[in-house]
N, C-alpha and C. Protein backbone atom coordinates (compact mmCIF):
# COMPACT_ATOMS: atom_id res chain seq x y z
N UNK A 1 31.56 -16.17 7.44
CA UNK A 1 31.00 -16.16 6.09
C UNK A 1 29.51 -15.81 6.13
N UNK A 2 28.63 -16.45 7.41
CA UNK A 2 27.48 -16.38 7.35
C UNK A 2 26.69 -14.49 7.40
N UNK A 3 28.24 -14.21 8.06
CA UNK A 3 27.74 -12.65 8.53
C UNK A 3 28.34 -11.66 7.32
N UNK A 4 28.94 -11.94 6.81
CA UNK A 4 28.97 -11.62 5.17
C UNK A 4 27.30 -11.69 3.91
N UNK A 5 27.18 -12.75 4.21
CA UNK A 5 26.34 -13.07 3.18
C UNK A 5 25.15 -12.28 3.60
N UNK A 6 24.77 -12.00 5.52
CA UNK A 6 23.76 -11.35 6.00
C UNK A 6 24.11 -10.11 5.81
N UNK A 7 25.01 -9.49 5.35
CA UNK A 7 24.78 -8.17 4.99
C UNK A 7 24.41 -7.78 3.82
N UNK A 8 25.16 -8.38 2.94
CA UNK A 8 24.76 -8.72 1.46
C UNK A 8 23.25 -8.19 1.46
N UNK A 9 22.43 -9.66 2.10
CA UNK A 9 21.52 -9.67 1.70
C UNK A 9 20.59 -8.62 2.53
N UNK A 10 21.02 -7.69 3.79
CA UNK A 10 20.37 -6.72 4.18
C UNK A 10 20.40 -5.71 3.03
N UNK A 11 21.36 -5.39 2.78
CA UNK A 11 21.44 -4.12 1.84
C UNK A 11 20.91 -4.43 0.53
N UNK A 12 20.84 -5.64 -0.17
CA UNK A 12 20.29 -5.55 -1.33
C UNK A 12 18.44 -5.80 -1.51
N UNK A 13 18.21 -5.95 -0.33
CA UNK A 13 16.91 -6.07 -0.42
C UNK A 13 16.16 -4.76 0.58
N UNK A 14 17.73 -4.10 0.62
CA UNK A 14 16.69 -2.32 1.31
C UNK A 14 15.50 -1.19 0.02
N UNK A 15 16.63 -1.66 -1.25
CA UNK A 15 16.12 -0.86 -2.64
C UNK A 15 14.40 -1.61 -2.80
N UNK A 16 14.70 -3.19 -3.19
CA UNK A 16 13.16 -3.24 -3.21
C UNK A 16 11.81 -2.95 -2.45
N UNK A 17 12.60 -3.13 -1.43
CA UNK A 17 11.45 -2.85 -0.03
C UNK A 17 11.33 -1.38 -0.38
N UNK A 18 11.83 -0.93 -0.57
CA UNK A 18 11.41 1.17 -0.63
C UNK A 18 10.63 1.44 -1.90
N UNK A 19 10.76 0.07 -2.91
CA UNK A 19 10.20 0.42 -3.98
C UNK A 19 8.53 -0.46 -4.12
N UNK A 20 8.27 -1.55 -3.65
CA UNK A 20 7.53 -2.18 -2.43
C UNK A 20 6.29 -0.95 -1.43
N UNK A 21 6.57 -0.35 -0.88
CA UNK A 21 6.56 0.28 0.41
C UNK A 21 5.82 1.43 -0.70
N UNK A 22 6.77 2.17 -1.56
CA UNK A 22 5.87 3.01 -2.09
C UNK A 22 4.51 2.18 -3.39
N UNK A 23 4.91 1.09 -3.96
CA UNK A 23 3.32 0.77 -4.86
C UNK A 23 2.94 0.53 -3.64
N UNK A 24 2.91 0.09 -2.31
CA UNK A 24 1.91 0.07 -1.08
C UNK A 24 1.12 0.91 -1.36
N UNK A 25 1.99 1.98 -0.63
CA UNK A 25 1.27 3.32 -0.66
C UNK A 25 -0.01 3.93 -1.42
N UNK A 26 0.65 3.72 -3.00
CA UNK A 26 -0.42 3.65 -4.20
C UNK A 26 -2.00 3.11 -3.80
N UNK A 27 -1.61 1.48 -3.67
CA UNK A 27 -2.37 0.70 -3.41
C UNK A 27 -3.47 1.27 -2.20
N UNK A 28 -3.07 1.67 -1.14
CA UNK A 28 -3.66 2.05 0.02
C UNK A 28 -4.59 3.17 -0.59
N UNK A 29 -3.84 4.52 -1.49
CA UNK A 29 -4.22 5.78 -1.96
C UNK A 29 -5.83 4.73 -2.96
N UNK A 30 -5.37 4.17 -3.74
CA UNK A 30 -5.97 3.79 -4.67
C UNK A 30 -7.81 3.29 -3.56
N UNK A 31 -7.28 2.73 -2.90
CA UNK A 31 -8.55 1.78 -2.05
C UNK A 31 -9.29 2.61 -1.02
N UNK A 32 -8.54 3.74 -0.76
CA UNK A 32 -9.32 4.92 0.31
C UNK A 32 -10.45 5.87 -0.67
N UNK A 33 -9.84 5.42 -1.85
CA UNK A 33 -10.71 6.36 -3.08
C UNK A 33 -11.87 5.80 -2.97
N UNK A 34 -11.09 4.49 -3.39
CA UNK A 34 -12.69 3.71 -3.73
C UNK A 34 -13.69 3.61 -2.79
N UNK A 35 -13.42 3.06 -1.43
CA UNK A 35 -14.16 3.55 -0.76
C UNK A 35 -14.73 4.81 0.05
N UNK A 36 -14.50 5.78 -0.41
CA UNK A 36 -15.12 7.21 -0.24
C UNK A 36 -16.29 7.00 -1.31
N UNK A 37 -15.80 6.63 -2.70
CA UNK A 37 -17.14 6.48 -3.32
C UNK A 37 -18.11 5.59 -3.23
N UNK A 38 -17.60 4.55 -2.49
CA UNK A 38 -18.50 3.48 -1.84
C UNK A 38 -19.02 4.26 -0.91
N UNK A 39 -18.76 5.06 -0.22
CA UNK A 39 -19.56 5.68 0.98
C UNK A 39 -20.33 6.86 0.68
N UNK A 40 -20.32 7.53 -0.35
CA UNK A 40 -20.63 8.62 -1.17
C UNK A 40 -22.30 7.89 -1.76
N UNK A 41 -22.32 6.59 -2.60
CA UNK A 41 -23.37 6.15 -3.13
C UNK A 41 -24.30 5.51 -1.69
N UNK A 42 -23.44 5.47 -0.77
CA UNK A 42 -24.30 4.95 0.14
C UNK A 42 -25.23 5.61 1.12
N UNK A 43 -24.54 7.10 0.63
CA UNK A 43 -25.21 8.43 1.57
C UNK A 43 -26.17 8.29 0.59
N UNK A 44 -26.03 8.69 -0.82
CA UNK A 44 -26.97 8.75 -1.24
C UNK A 44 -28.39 7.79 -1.61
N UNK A 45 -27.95 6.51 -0.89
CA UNK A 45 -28.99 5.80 -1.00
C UNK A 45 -29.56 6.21 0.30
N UNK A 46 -28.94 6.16 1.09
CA UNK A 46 -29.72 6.44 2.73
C UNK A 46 -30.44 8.03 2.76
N UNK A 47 -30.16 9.01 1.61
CA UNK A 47 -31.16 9.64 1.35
C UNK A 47 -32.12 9.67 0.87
N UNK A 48 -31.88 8.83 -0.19
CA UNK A 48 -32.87 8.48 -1.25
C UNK A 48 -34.10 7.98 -0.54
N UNK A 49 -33.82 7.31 0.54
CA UNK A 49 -35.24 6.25 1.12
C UNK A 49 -35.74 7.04 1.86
């Protein structure tokens, strides 16, 4: 029974994880931005002086 229920629950939690895995992704995309422009204002302060 136990190896029943472990498949169950492999396969139904493959969909969220892929859906998971990609807002990751987002998330990661989203935070490499931000810090490029964090590093962008920081050139330009280290020119500035």
């Amino acid at each position: 029974m136990n190896g029943d229920t472990d498949q169950v629950s492999a396969t139904s939690t493959k969909t969220p994880r892929r859906k998971k895995s990609a807002e990751f992704c987002d998330a990661v995309v989203d935070q490499s931005t931000l810090a490029e422009k964090r590093f962008d204002r920081l050139v330009k302060a280290i020119n500035g002086l």
